[in-house]
PDB file of N, CA and C in Angstrom:
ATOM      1  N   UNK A   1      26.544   3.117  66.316  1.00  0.00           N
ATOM      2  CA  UNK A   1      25.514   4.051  66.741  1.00  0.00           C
ATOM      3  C   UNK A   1      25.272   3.884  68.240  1.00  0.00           C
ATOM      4  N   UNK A   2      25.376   5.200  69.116  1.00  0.00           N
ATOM      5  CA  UNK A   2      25.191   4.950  70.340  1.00  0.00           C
ATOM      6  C   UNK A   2      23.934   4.520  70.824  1.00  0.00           C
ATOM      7  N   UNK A   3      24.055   3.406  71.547  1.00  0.00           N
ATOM      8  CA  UNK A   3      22.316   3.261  72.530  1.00  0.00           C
ATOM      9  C   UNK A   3      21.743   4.575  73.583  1.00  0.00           C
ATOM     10  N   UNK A   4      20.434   4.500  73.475  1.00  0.00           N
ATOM     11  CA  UNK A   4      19.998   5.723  74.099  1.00  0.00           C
ATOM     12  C   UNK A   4      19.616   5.147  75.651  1.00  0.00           C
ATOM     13  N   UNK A   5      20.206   6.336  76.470  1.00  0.00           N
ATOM     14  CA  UNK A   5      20.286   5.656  77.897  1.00  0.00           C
ATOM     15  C   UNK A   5      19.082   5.341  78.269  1.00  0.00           C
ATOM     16  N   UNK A   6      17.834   5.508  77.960  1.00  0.00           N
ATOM     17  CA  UNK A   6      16.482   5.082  78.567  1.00  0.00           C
ATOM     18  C   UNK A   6      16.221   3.616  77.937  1.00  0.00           C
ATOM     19  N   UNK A   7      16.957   3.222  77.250  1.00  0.00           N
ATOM     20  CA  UNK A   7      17.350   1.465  76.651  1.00  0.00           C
ATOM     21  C   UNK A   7      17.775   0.848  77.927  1.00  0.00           C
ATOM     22  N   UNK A   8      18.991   1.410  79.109  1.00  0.00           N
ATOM     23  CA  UNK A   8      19.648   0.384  79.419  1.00  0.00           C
ATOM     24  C   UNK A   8      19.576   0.946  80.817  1.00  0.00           C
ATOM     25  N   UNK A   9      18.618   0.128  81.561  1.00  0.00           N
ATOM     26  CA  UNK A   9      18.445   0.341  83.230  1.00  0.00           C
ATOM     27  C   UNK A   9      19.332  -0.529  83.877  1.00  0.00           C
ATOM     28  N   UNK A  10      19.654  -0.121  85.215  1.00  0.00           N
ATOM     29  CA  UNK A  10      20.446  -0.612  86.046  1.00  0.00           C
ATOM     30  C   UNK A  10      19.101  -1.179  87.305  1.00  0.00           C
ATOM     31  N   UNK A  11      19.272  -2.604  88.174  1.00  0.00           N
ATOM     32  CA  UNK A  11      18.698  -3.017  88.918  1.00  0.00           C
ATOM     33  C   UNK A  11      19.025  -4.554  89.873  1.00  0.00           C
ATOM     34  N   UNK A  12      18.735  -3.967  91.238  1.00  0.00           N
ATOM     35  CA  UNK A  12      19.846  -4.819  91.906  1.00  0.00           C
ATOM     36  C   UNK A  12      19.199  -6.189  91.736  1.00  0.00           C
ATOM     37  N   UNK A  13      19.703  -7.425  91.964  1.00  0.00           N
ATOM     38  CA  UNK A  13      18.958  -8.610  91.847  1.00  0.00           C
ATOM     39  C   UNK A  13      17.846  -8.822  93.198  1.00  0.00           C
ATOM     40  N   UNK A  14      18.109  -7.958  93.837  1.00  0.00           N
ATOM     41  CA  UNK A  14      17.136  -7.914  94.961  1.00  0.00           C
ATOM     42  C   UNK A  14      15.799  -7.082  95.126  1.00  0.00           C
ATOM     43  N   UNK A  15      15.749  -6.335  94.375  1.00  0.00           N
ATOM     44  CA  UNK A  15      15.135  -5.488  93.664  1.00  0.00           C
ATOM     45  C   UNK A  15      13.519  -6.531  92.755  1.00  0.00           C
ATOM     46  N   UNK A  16      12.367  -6.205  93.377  1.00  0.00           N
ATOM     47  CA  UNK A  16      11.511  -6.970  92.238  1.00  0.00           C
ATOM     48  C   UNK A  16      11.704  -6.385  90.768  1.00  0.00           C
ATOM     49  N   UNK A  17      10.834  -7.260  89.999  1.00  0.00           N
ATOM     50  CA  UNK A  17      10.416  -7.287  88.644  1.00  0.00           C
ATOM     51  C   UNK A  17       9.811  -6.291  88.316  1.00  0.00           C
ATOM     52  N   UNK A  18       9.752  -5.646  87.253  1.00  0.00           N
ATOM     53  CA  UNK A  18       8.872  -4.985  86.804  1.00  0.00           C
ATOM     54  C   UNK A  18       8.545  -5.123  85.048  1.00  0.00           C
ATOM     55  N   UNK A  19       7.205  -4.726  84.825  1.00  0.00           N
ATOM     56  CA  UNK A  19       7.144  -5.013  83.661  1.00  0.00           C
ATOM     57  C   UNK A  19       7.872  -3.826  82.527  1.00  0.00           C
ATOM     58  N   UNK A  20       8.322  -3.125  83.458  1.00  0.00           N
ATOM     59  CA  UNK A  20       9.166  -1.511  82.450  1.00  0.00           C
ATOM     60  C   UNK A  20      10.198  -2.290  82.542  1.00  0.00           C
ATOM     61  N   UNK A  21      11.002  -2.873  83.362  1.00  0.00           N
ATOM     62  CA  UNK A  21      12.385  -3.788  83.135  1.00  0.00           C
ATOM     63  C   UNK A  21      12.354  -4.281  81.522  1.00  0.00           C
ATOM     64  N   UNK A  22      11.952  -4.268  80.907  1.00  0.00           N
ATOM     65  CA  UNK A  22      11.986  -5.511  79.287  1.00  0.00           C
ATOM     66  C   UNK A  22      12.659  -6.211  79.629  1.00  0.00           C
ATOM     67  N   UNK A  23      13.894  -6.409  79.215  1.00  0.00           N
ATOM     68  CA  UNK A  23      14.749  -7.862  78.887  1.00  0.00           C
ATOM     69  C   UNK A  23      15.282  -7.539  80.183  1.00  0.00           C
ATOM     70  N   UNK A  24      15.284  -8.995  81.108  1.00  0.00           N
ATOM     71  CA  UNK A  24      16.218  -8.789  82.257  1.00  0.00           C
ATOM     72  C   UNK A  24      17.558  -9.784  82.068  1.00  0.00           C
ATOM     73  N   UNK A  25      18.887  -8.775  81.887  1.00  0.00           N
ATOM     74  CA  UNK A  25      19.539  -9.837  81.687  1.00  0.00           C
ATOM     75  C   UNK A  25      20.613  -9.948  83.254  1.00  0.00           C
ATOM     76  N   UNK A  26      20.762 -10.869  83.917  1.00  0.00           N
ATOM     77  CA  UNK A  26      22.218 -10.568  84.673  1.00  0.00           C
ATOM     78  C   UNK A  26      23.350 -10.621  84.738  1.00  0.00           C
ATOM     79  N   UNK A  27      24.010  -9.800  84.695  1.00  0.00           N
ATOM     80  CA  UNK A  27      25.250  -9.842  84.680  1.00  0.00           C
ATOM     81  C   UNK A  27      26.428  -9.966  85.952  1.00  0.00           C
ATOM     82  N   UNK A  28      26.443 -10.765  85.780  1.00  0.00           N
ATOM     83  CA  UNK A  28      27.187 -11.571  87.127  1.00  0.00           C
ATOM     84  C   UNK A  28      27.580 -13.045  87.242  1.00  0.00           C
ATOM     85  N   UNK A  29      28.885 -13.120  87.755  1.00  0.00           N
ATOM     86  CA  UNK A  29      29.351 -14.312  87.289  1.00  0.00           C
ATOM     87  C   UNK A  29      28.629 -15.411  88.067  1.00  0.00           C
ATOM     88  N   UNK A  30      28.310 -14.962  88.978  1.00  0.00           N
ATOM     89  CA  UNK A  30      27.299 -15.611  90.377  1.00  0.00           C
ATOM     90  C   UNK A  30      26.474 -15.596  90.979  1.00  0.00           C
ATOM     91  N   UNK A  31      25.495 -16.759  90.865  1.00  0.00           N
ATOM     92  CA  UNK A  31      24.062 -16.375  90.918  1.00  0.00           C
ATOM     93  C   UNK A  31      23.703 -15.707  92.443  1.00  0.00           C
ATOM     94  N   UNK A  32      22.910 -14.065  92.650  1.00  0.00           N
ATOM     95  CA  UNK A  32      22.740 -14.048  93.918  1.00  0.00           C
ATOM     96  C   UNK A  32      22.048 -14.935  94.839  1.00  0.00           C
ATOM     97  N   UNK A  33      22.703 -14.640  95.891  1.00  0.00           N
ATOM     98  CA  UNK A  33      22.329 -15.397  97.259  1.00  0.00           C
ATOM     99  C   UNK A  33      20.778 -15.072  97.827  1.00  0.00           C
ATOM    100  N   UNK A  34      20.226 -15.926  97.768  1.00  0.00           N
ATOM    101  CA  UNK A  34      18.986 -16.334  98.286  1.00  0.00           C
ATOM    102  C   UNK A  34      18.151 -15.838  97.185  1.00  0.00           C
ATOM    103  N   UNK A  35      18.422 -15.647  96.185  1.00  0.00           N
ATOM    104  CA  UNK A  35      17.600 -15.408  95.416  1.00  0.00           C
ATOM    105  C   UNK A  35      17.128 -16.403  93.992  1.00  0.00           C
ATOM    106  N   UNK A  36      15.199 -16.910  94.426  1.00  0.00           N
ATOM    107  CA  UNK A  36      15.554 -17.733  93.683  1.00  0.00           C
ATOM    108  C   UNK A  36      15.244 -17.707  91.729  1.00  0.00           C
ATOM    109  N   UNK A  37      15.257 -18.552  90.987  1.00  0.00           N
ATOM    110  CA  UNK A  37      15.111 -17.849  89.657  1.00  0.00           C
ATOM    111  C   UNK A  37      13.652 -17.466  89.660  1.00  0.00           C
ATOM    112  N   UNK A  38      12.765 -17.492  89.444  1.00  0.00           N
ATOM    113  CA  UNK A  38      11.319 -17.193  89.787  1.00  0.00           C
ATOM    114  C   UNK A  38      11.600 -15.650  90.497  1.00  0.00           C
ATOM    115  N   UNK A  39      12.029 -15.466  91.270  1.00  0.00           N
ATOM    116  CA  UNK A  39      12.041 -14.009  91.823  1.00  0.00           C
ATOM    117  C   UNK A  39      13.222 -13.573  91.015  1.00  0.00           C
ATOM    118  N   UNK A  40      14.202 -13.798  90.619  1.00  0.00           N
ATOM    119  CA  UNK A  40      14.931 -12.943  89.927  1.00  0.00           C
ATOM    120  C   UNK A  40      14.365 -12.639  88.467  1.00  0.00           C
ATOM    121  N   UNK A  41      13.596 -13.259  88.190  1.00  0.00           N
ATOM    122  CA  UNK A  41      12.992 -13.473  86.706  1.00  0.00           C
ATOM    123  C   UNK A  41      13.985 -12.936  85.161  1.00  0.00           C
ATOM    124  N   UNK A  42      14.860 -13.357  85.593  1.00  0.00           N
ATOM    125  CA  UNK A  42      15.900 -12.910  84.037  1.00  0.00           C
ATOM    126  C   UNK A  42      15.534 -13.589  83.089  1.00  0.00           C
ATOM    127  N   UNK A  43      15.893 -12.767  82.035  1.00  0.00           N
ATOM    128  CA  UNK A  43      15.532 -13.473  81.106  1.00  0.00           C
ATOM    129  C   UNK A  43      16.769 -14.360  80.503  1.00  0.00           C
ATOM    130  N   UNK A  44      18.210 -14.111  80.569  1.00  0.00           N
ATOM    131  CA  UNK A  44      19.147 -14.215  79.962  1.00  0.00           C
ATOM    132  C   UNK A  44      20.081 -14.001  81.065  1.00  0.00           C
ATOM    133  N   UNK A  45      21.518 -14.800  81.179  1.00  0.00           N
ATOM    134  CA  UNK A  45      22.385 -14.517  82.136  1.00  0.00           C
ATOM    135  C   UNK A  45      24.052 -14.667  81.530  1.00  0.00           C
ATOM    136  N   UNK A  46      24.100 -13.164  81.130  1.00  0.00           N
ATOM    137  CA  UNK A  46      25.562 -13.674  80.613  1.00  0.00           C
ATOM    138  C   UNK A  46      27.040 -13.245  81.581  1.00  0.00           C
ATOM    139  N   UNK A  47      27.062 -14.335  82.158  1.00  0.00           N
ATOM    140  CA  UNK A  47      28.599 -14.294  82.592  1.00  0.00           C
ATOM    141  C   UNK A  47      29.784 -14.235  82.012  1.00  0.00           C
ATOM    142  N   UNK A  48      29.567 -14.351  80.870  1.00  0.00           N
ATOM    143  CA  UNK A  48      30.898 -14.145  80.021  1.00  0.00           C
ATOM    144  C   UNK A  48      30.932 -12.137  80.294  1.00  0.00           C
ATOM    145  N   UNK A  49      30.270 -11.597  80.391  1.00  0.00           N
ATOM    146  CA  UNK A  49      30.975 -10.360  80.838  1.00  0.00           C
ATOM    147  C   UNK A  49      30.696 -10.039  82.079  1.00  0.00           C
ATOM    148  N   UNK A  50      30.791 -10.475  83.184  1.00  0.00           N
ATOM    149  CA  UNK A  50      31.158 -10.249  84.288  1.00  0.00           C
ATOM    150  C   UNK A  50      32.642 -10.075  84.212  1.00  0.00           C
ATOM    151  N   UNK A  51      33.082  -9.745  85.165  1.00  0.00           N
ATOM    152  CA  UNK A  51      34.705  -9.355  85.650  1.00  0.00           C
ATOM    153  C   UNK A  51      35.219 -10.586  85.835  1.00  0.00           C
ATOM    154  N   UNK A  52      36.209 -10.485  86.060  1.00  0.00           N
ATOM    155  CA  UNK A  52      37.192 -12.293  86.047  1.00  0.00           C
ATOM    156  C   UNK A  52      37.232 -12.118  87.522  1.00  0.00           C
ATOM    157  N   UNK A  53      37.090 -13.255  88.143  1.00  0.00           N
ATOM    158  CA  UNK A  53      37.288 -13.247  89.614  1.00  0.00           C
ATOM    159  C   UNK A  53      38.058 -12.338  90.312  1.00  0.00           C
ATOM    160  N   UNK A  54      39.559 -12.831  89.607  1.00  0.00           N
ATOM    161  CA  UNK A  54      40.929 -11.945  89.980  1.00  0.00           C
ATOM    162  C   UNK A  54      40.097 -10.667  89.843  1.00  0.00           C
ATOM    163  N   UNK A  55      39.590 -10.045  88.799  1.00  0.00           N
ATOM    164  CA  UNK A  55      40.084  -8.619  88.569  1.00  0.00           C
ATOM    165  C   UNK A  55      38.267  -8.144  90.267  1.00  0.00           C
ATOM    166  N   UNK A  56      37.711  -8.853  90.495  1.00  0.00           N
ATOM    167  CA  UNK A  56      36.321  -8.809  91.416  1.00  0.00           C
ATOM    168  C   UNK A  56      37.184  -8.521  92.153  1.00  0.00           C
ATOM    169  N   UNK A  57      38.144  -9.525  92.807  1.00  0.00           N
ATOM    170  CA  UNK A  57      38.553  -9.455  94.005  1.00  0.00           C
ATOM    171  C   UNK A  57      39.837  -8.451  94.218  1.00  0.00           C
ATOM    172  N   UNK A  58      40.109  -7.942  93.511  1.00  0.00           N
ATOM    173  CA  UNK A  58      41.274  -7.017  93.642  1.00  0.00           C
ATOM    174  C   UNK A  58      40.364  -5.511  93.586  1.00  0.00           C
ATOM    175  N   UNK A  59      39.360  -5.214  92.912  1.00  0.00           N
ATOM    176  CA  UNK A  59      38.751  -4.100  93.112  1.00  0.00           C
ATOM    177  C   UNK A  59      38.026  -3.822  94.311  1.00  0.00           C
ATOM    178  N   UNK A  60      37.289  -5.224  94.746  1.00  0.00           N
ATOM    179  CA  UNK A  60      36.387  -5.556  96.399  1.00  0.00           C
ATOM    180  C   UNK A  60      35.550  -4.141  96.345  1.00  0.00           C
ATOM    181  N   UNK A  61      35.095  -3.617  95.632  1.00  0.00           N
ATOM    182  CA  UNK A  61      33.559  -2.402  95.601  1.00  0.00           C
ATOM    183  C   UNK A  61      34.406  -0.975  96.295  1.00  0.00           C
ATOM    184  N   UNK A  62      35.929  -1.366  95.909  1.00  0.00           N
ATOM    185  CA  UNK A  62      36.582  -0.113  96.618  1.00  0.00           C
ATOM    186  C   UNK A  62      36.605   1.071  95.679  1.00  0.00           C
ATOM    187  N   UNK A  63      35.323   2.454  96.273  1.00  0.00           N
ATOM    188  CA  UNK A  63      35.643   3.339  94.924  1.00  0.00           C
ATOM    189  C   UNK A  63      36.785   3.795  94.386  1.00  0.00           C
ATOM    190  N   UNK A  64      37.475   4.086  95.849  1.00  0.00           N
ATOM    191  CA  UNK A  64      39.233   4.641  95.123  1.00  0.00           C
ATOM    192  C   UNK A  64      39.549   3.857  94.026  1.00  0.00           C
ATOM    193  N   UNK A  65      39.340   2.705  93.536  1.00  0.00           N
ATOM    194  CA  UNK A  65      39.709   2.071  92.449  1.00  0.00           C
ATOM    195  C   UNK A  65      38.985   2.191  91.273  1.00  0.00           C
ATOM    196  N   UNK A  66      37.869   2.855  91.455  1.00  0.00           N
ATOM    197  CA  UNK A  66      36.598   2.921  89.950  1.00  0.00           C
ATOM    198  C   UNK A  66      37.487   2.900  89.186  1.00  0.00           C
ATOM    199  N   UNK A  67      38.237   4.186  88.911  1.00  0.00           N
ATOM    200  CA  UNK A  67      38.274   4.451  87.463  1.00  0.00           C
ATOM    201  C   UNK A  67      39.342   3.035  86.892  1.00  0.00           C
ATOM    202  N   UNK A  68      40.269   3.032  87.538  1.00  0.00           N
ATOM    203  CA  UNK A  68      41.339   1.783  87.020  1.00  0.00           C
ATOM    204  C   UNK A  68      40.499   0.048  86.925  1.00  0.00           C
ATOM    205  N   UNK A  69      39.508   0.173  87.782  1.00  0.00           N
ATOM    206  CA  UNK A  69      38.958  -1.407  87.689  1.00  0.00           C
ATOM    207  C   UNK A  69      38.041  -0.931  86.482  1.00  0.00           C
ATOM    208  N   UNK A  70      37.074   0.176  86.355  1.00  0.00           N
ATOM    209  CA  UNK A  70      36.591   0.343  84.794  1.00  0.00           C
ATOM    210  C   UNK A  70      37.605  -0.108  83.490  1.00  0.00           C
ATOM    211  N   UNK A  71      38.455   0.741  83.521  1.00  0.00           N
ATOM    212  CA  UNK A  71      39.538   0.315  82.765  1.00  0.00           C
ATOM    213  C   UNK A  71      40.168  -1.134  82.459  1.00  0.00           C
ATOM    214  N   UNK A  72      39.926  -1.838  83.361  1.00  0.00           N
ATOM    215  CA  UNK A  72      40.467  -3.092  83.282  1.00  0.00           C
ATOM    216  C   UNK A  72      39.188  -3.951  82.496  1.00  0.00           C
ATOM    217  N   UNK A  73      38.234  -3.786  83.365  1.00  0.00           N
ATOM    218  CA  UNK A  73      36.837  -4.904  83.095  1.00  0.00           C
ATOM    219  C   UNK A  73      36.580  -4.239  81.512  1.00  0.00           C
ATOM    220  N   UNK A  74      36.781  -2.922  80.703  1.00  0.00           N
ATOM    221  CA  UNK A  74      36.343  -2.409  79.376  1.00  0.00           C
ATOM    222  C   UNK A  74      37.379  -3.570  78.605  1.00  0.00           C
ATOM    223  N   UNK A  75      38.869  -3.702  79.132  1.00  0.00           N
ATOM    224  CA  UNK A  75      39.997  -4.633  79.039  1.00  0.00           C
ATOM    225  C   UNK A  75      39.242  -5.585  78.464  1.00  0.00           C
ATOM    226  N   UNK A  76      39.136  -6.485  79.212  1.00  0.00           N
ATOM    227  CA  UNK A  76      38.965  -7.741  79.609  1.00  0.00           C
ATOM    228  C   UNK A  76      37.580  -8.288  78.865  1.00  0.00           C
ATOM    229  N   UNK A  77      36.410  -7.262  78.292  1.00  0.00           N
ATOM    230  CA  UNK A  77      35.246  -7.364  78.073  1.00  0.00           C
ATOM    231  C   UNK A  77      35.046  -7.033  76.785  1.00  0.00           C
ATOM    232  N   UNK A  78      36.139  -6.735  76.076  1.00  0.00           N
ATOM    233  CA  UNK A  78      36.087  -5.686  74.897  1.00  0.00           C
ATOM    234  C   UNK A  78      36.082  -6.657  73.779  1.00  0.00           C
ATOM    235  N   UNK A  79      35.495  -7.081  72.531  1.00  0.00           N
ATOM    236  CA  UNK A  79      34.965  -7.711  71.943  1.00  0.00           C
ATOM    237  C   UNK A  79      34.277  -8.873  71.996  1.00  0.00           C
ATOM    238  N   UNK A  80      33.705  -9.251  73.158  1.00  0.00           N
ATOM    239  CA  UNK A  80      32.926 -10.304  73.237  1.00  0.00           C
ATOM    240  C   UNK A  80      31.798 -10.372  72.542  1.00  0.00           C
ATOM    241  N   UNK A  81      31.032 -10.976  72.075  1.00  0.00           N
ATOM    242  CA  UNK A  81      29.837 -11.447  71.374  1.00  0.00           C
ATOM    243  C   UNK A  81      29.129 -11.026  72.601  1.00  0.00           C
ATOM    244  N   UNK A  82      29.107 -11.598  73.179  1.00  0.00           N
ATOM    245  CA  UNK A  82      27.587 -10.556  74.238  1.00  0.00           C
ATOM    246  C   UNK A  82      28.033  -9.543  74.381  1.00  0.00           C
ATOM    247  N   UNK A  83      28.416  -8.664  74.340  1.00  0.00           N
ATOM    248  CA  UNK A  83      28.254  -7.080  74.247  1.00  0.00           C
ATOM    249  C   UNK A  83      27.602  -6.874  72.894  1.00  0.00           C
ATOM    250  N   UNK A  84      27.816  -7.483  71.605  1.00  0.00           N
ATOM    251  CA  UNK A  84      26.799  -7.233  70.615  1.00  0.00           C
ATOM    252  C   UNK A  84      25.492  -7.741  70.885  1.00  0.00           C
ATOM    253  N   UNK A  85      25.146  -9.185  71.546  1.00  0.00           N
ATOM    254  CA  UNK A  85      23.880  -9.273  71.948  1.00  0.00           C
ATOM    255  C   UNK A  85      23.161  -8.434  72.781  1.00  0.00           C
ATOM    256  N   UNK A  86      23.770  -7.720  73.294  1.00  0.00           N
ATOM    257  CA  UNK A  86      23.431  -6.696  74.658  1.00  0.00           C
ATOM    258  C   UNK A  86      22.814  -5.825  73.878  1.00  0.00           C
ATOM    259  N   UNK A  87      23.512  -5.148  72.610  1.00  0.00           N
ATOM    260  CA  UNK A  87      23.589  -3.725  71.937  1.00  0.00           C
ATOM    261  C   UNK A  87      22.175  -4.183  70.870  1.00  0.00           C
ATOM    262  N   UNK A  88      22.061  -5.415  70.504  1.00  0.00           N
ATOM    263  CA  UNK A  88      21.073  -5.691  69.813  1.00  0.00           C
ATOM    264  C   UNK A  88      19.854  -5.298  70.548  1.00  0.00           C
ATOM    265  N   UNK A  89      19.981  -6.067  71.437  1.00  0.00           N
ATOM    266  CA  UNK A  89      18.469  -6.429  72.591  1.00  0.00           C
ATOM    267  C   UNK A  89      18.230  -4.893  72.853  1.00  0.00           C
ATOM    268  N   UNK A  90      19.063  -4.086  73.599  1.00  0.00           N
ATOM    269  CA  UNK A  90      18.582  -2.797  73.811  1.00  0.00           C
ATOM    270  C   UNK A  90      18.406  -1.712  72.502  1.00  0.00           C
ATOM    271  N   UNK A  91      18.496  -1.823  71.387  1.00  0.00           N
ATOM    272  CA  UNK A  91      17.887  -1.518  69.783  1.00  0.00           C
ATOM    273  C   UNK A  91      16.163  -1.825  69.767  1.00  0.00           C
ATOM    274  N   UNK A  92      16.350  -3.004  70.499  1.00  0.00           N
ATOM    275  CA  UNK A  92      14.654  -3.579  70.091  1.00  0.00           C
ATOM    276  C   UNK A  92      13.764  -2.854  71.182  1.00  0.00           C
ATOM    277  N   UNK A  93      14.437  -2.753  72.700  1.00  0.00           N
ATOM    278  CA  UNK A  93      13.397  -2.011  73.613  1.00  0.00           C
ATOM    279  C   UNK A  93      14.266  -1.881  74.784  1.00  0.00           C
ATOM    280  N   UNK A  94      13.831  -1.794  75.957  1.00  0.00           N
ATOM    281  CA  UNK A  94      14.673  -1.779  77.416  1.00  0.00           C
ATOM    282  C   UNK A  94      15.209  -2.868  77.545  1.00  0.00           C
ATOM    283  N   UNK A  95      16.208  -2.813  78.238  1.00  0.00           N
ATOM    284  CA  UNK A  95      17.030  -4.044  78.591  1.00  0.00           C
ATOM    285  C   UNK A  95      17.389  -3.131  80.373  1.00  0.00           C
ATOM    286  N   UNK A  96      17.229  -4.676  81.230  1.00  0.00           N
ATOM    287  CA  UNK A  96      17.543  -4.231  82.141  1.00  0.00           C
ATOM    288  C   UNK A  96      18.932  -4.963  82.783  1.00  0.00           C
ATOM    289  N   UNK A  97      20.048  -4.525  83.113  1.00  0.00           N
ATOM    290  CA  UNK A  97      21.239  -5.138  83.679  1.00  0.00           C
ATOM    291  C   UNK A  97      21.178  -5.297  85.376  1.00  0.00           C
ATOM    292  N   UNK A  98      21.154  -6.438  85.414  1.00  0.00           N
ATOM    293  CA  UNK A  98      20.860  -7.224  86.700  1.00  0.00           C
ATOM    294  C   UNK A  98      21.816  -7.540  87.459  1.00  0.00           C
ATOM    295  N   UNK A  99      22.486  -7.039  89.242  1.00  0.00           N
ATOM    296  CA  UNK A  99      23.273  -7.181  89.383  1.00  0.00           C
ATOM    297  C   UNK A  99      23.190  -7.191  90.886  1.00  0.00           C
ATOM    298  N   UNK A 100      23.897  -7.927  92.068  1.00  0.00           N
ATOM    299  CA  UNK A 100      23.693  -8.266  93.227  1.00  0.00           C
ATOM    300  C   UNK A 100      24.392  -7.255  94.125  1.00  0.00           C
ATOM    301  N   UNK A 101      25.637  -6.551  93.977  1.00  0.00           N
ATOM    302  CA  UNK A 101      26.120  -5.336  94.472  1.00  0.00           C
ATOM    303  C   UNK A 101      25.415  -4.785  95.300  1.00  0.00           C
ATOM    304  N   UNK A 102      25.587  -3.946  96.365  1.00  0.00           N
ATOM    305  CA  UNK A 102      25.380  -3.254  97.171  1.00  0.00           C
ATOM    306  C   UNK A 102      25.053  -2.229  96.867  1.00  0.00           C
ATOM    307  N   UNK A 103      26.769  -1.716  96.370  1.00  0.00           N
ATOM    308  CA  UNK A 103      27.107  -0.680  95.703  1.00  0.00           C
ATOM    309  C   UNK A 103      26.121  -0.424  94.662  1.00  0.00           C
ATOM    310  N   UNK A 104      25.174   0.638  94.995  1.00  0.00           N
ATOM    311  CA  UNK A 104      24.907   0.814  93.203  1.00  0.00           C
ATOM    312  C   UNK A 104      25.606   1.970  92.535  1.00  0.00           C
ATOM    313  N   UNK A 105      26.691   2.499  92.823  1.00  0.00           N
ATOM    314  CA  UNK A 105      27.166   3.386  92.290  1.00  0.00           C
ATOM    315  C   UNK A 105      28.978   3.128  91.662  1.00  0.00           C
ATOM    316  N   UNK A 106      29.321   1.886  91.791  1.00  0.00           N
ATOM    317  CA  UNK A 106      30.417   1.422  92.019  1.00  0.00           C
ATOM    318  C   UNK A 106      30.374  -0.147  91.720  1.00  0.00           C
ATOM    319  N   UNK A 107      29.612  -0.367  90.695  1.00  0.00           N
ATOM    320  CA  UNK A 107      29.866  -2.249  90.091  1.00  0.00           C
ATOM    321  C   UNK A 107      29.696  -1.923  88.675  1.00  0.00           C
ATOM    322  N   UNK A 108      29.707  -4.049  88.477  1.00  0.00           N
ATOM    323  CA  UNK A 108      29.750  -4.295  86.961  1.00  0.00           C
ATOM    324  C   UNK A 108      29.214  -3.887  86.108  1.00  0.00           C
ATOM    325  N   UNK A 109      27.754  -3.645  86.769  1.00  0.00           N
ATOM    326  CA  UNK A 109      26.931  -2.992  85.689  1.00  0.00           C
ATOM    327  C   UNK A 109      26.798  -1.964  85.498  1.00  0.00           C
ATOM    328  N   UNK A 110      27.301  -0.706  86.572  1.00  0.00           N
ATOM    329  CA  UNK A 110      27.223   0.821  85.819  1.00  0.00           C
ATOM    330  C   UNK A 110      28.393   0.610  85.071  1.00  0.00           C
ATOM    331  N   UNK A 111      29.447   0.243  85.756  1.00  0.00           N
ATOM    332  CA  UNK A 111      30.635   0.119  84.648  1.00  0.00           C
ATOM    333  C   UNK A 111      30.073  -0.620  82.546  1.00  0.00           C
ATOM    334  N   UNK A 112      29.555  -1.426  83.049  1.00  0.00           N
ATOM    335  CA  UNK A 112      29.178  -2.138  81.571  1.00  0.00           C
ATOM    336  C   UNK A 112      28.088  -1.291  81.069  1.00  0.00           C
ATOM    337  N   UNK A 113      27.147  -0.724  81.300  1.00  0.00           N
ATOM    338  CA  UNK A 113      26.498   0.170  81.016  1.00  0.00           C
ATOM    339  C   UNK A 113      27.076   1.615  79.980  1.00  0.00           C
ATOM    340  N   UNK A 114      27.785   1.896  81.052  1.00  0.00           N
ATOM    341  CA  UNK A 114      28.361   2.978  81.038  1.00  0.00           C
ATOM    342  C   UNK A 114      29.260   3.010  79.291  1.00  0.00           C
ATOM    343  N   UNK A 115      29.790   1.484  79.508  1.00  0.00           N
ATOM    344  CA  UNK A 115      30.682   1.022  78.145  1.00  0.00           C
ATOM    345  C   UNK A 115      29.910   0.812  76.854  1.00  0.00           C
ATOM    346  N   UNK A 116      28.184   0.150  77.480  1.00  0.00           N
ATOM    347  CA  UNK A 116      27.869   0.115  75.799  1.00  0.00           C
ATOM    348  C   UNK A 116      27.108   1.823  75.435  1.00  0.00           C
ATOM    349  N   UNK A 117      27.027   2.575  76.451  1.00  0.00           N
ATOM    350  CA  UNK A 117      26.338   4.179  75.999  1.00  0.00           C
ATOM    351  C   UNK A 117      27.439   4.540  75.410  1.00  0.00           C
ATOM    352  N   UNK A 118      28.515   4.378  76.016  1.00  0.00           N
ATOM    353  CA  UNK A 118      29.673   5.339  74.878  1.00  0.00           C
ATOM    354  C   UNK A 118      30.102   4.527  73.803  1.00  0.00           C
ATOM    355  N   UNK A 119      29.328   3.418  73.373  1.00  0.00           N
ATOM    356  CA  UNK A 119      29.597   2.731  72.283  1.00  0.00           C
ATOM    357  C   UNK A 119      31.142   2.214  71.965  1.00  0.00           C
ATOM    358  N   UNK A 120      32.118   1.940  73.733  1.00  0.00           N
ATOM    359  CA  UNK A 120      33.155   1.168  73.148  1.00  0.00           C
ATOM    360  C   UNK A 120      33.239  -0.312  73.717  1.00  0.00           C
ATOM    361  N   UNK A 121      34.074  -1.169  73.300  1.00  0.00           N
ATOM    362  CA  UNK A 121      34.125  -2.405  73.513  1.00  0.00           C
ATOM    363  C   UNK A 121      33.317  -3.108  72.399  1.00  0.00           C
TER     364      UNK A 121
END
């Protein structure tokens, strides 16, 4: 059953808290820079679906590559147990995906987002 997109917000780790955020989880293999846990306030941090280094550094936030680095990270991410914890948590209320990028139109988390609304992986 697909999650309904007002479940699953996108928000940079630089970005304050809010109490509409619900669950803040981050997704990122690496904790952002200068930011400390108290201000990032996550609740949960799963790096097991972040991107594999290799596949980070071969994409480097270059859009010409979206669609093929999507493709890879859905790869690489596709039956993990946290993607069902993800799909649970956002069932119960908002879940917010936490992420240090620049880019907000071009990272892990619209990509992972994007993967649990269309309900694959």
């Amino acid at each position: 059953m697909p999650l309904s997109p007002a479940r699953l917000r996108l928000k940079r780790a630089y970005d304050p808290p809010d109490a509409a955020d619900g669950t803040r989880v981050l997704v990122d293999r690496i904790w952002p820079r200068g930011v400390t846990k108290q201000a990032l306030a996550a609740d949960l941090w799963l790096k097991e679906l972040a991107p594999s280094t290799g596949l980070r550094r071969w994409f480097g936030h270059d859009p010409a590559k979206w669609d093929e680095f999507c493709r890879r990270y859905q790869a690489e991410i596709a039956g993990r147990e946290e993607l069902d914890q993800l799909r649970a948590l956002a069932r119960k209320g908002p879940v917010t995906l936490v992420y240090a990028a620049r880019d907000q139109d071009h990272n892990n988390a619209v990509a992972l987002r994007e993967m649990l609304l269309s309900d694959q992986g």
